[in-house]
C-alpha atoms as a PDB file:
ATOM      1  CA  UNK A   1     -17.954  -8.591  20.995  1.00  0.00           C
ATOM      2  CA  UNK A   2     -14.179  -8.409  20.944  1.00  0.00           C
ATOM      3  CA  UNK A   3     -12.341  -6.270  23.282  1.00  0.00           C
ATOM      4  CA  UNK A   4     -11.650  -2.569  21.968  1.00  0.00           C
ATOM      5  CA  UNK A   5      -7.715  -1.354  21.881  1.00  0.00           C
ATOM      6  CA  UNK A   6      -6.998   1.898  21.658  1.00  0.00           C
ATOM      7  CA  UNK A   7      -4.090   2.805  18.758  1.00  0.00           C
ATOM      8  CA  UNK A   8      -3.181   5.928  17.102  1.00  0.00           C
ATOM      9  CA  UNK A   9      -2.363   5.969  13.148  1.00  0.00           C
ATOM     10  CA  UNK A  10      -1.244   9.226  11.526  1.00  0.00           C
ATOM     11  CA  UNK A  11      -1.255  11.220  15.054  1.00  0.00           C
ATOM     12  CA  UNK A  12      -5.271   9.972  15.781  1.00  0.00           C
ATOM     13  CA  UNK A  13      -6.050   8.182  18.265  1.00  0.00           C
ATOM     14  CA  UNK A  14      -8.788   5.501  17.576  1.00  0.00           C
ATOM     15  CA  UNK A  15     -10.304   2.843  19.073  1.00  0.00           C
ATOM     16  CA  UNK A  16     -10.158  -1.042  17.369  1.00  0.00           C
ATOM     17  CA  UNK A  17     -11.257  -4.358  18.049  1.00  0.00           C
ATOM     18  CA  UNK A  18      -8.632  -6.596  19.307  1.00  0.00           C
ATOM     19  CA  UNK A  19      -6.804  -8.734  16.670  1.00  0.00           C
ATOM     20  CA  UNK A  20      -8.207  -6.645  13.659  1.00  0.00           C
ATOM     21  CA  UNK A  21      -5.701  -5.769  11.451  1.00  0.00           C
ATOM     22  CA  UNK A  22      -4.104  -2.215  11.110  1.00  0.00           C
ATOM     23  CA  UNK A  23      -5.070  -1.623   7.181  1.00  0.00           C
ATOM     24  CA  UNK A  24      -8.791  -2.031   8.084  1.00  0.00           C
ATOM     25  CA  UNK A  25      -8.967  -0.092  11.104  1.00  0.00           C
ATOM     26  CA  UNK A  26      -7.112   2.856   9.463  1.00  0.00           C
ATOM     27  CA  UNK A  27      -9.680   2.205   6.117  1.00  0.00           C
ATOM     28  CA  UNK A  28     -12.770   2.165   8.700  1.00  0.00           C
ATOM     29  CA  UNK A  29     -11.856   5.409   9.896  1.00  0.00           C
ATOM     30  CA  UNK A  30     -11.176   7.537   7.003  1.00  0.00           C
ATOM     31  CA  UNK A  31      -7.294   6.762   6.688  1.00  0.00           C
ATOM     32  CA  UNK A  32      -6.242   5.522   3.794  1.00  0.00           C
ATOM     33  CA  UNK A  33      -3.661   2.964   3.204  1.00  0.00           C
ATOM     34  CA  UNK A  34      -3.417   1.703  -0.601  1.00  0.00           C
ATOM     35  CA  UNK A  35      -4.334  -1.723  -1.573  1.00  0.00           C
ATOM     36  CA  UNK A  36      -5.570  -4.050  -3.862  1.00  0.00           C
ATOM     37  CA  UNK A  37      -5.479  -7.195  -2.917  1.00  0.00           C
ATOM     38  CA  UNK A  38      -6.938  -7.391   1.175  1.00  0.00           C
ATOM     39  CA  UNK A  39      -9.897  -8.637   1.901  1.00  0.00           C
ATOM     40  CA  UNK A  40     -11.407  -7.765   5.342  1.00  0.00           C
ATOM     41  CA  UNK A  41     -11.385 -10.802   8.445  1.00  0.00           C
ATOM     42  CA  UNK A  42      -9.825 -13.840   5.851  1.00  0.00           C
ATOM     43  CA  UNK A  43      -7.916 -15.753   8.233  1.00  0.00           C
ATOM     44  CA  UNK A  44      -4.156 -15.711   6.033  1.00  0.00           C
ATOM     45  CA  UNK A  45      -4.267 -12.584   3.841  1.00  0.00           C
ATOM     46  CA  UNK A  46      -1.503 -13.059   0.648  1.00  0.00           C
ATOM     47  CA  UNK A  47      -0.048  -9.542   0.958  1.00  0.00           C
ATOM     48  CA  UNK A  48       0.636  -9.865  -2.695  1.00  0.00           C
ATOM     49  CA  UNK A  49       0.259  -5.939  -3.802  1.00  0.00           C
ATOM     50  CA  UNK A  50       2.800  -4.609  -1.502  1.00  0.00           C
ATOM     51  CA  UNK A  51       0.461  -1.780  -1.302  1.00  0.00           C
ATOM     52  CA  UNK A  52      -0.193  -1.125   1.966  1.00  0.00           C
ATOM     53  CA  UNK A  53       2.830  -0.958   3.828  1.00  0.00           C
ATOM     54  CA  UNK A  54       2.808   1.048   6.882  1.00  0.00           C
ATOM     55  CA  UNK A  55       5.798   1.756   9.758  1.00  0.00           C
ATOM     56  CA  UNK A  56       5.077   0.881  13.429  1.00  0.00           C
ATOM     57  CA  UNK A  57       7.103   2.634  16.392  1.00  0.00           C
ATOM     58  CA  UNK A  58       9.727   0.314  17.795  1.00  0.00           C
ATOM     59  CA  UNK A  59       9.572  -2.162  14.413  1.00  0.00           C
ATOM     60  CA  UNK A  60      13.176  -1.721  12.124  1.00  0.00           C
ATOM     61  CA  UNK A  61      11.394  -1.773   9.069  1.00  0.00           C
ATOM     62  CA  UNK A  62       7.753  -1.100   7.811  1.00  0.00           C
ATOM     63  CA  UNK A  63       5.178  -4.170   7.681  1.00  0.00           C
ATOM     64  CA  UNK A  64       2.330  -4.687   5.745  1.00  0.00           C
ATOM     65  CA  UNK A  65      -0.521  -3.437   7.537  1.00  0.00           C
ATOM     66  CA  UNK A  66      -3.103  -6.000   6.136  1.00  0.00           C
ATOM     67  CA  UNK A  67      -1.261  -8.832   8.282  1.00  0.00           C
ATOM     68  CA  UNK A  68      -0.409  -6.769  11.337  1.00  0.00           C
ATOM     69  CA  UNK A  69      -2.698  -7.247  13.900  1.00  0.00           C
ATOM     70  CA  UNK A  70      -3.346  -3.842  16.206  1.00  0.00           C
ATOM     71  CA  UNK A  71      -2.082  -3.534  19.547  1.00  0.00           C
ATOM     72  CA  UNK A  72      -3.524  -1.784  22.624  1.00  0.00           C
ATOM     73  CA  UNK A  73      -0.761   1.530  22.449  1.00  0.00           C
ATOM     74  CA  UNK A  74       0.366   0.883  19.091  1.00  0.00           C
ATOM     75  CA  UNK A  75       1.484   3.938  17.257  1.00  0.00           C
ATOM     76  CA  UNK A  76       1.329   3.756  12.854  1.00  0.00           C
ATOM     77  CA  UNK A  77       2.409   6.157  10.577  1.00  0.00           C
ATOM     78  CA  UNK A  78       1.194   5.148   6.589  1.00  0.00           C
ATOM     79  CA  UNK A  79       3.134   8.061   5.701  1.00  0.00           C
ATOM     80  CA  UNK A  80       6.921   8.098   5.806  1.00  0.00           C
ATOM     81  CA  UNK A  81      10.152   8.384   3.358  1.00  0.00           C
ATOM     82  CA  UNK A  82      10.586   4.554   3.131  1.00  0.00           C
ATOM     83  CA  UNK A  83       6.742   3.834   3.572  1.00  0.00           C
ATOM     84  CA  UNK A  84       6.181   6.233   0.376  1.00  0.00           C
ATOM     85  CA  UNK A  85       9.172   4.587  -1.570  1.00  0.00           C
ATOM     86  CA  UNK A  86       7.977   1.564  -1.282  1.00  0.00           C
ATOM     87  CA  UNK A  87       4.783   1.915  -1.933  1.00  0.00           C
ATOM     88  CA  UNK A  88       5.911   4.124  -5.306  1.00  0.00           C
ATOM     89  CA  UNK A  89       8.146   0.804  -6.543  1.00  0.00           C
ATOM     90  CA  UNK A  90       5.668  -1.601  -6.130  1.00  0.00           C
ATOM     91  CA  UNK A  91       3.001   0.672  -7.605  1.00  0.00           C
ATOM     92  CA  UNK A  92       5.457   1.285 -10.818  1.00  0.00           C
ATOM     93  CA  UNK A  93       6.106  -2.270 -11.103  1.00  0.00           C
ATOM     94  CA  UNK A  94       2.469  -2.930 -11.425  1.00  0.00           C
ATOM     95  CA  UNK A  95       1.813  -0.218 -13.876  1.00  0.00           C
ATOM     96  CA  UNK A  96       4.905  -2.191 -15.898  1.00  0.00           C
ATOM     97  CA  UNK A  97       2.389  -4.464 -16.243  1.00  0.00           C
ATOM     98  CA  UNK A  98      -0.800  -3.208 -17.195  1.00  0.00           C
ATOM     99  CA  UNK A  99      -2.525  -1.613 -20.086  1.00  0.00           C
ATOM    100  CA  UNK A 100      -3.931   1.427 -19.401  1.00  0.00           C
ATOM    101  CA  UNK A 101      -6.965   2.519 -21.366  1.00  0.00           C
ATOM    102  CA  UNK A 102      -8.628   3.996 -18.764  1.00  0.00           C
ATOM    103  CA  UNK A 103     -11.262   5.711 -21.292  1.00  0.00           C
ATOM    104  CA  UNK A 104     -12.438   2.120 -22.484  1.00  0.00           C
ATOM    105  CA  UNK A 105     -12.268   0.793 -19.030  1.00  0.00           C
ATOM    106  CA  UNK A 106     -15.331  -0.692 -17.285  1.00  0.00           C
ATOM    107  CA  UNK A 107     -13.834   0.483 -13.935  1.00  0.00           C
ATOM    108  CA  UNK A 108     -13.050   4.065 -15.177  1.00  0.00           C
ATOM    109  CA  UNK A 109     -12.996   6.488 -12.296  1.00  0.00           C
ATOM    110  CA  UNK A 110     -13.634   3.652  -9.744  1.00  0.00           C
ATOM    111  CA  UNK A 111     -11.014   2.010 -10.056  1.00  0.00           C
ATOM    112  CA  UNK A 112      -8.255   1.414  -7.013  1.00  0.00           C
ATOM    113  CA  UNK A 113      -5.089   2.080  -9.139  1.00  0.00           C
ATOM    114  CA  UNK A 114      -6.486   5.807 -10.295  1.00  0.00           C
ATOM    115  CA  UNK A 115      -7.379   6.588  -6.428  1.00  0.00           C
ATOM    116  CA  UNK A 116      -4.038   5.209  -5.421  1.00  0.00           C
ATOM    117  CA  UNK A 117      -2.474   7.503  -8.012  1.00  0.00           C
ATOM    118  CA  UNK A 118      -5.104  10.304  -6.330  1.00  0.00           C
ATOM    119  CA  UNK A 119      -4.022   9.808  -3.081  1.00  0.00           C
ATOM    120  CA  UNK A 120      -0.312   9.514  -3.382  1.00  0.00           C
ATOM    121  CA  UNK A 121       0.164  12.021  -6.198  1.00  0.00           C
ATOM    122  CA  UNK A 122       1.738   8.894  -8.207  1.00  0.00           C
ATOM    123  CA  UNK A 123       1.548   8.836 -12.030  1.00  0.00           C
ATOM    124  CA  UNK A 124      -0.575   6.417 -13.822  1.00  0.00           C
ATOM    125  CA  UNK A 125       1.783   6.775 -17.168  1.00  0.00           C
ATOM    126  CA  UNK A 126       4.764   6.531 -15.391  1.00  0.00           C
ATOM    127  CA  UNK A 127       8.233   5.744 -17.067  1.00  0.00           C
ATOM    128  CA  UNK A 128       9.847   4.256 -14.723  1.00  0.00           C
ATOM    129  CA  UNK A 129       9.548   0.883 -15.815  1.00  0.00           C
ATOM    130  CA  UNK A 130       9.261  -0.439 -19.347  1.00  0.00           C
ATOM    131  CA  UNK A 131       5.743  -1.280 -20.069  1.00  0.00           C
ATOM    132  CA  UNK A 132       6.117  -5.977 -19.843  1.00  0.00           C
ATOM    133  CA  UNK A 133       5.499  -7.326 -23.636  1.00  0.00           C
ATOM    134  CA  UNK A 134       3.703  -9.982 -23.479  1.00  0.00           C
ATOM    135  CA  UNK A 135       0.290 -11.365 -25.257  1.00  0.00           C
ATOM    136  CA  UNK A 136      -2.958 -10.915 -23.049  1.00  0.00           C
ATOM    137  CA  UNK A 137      -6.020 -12.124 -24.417  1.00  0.00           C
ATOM    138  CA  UNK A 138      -9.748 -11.510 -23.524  1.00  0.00           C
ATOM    139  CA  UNK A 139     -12.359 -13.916 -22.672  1.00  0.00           C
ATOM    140  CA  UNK A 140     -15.885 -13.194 -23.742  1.00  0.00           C
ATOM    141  CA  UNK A 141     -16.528 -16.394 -24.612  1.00  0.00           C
ATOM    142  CA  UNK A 142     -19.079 -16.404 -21.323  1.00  0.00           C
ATOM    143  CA  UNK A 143     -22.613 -14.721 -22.222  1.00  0.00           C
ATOM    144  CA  UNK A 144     -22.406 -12.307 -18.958  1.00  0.00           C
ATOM    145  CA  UNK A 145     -18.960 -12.036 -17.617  1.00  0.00           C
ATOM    146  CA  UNK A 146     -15.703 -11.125 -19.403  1.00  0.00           C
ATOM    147  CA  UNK A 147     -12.380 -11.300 -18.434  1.00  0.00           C
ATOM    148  CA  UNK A 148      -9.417  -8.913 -19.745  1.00  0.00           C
ATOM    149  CA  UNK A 149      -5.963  -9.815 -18.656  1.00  0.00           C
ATOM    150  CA  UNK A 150      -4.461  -7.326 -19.746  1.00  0.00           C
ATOM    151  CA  UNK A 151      -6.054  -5.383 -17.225  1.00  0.00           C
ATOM    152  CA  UNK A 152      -5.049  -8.335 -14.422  1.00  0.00           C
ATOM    153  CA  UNK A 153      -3.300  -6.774 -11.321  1.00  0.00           C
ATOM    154  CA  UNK A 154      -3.059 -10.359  -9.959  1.00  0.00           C
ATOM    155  CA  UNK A 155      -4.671  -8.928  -6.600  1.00  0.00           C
ATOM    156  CA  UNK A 156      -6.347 -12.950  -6.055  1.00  0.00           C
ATOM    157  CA  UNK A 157      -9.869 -11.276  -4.851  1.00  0.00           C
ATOM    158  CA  UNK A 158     -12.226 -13.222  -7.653  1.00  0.00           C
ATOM    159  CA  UNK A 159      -9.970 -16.394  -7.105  1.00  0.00           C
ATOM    160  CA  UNK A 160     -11.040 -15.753  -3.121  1.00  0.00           C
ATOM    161  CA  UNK A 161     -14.636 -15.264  -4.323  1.00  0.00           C
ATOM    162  CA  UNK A 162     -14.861 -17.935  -6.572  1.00  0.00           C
ATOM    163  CA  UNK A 163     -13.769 -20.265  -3.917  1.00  0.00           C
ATOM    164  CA  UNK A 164     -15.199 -18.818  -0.928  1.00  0.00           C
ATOM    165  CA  UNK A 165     -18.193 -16.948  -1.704  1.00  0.00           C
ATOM    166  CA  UNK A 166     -20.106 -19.422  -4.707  1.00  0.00           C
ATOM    167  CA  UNK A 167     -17.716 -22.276  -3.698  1.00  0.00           C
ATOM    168  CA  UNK A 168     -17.325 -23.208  -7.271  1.00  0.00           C
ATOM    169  CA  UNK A 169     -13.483 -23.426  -8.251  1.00  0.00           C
ATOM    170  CA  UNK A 170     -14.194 -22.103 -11.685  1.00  0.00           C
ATOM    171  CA  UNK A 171     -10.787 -20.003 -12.218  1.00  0.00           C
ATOM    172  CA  UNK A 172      -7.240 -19.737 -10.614  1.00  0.00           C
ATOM    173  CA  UNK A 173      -4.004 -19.050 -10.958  1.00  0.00           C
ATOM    174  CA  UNK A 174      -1.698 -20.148 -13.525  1.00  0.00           C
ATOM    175  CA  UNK A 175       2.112 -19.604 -14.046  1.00  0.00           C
ATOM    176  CA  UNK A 176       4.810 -18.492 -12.408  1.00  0.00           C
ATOM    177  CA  UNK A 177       6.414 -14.645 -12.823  1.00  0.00           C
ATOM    178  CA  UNK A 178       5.313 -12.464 -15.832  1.00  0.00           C
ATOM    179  CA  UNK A 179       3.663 -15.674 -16.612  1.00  0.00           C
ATOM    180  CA  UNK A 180       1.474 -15.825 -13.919  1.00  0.00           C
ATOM    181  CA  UNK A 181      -2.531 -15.250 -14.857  1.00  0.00           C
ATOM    182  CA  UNK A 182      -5.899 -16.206 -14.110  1.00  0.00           C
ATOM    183  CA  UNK A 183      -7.223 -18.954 -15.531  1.00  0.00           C
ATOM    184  CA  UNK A 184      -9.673 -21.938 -15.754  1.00  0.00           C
ATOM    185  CA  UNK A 185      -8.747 -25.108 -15.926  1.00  0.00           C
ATOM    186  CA  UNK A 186      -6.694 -26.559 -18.902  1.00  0.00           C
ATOM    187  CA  UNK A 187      -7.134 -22.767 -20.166  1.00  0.00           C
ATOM    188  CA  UNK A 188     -10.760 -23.465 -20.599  1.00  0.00           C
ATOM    189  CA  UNK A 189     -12.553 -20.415 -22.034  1.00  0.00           C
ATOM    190  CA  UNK A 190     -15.127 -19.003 -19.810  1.00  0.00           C
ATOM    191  CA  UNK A 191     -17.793 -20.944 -21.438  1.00  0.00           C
ATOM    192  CA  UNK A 192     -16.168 -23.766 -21.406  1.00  0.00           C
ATOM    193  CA  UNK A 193     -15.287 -23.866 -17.229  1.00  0.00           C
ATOM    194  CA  UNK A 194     -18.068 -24.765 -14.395  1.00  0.00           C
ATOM    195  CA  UNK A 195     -18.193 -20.328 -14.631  1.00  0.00           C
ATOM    196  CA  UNK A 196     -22.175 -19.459 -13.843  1.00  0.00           C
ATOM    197  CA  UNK A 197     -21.481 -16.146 -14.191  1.00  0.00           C
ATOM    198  CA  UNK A 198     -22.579 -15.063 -11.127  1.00  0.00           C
ATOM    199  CA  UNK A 199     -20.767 -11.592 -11.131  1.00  0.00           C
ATOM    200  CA  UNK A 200     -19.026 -12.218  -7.651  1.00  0.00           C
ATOM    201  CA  UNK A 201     -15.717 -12.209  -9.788  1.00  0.00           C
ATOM    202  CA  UNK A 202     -16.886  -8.619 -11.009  1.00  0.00           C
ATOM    203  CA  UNK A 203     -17.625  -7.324  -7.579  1.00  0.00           C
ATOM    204  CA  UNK A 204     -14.850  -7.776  -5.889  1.00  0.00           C
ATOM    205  CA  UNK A 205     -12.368  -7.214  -8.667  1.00  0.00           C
ATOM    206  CA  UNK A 206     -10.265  -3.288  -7.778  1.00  0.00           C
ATOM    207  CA  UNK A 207      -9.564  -2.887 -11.755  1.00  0.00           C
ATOM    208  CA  UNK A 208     -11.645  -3.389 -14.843  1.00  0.00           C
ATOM    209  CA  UNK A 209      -9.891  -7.131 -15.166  1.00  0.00           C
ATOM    210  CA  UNK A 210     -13.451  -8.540 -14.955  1.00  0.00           C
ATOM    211  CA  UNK A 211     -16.779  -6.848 -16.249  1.00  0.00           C
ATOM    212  CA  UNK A 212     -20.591  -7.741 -16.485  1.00  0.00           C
ATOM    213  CA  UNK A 213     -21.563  -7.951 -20.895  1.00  0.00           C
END
């Protein structure tokens, strides 16, 4: 059992195993810090949502709190003016980027990007941004998994469970910038790819990108 350190997020003080990171000891004890793309004790997490930034007493400038590692007296605050704008402009810039039919959506009303917009009083049809045109297709070609794209926050977590978890390399990604998806290889469809269907892709995914048939 690892040593315990004691830290205090958001004025509580809390007790944490040594080296865990700050995003899951604040999520294991009812704070929450947005995210979409963390997954709990992977050795090098990608920080690629720029969610879940958080400021630490006696750091210049807020971290992400899925790669910080707690410290025995560490004091967090999730909630500050430059915590909150950055969270807003990489939440908008996401939104720029995804099509929201929430009413059609698999994931509707469990999805992460509605409780971020819950819990930070952030729009879901913002403005901000003009909504990315680009073409986004959807792959049912698999007889029980499907993917949508469109619905793609690029968050990596069925790439890490199709590598990790069933070990199979069926899908990742492909692309660079708006062009950047998740594929199989040569742009296989489903069907087509060394995909079993397994549903790990569907588990772990924070949006409706992938659903069961």
């Amino acid at each position: 059992m690892r040593n315990q350190v004691t830290v205090i997020i958001d004025g509580q003080e809390l007790k944490a195993p040594q080296g865990q990171k700050v995003l899951w000891s604040a999520l294991e004890n009812g704070i929450f810090i947005p995210n979409l793309c963390a997954v709990k004790n992977i050795s090098r997490p990608p920080a690629s949502c720029r969610l879940c930034f958080v400021e630490v007493e006696g750091q210049n400038k807020p971290v992400t709190s899925c790669t910080r590692e707690v410290q025995d007296g560490m004091v967090v605050h999730t909630r500050t003016p430059r915590v909150d704008r950055l969270v807003k402009s990489a939440f908008e810039l996401l939104l720029s980027d995804h099509r929201l039919k929430c009413s059609d959506c698999p994931k509707n009303r469990n999805c992460a990007l509605q409780q971020i917009a819950r819990e930070r009083k952030l729009k879901l049809n913002q403005k901000a941004l003009p909504l990315l045109e680009r073409d986004t297709e959807v792959d049912d070609s698999h007889e029980n998994v499907i993917l949508d794209r469109s619905r793609c926050v690029l968050c990596g977590k069925c790439v890490w469970a199709d590598r990790e978890i069933t070990r199979i390399g069926a899908i990742g990604f492909s692309g660079r910038g708006i062009h950047r998806s998740i594929a199989t290889f040569q742009n296989q469809p489903l069907k087509q790819s060394p995909c079993t269907g397994c549903g790990e892709c569907v588990k772990v995914c924070p949006v409706g990108a992938w659903s069961y048939k």
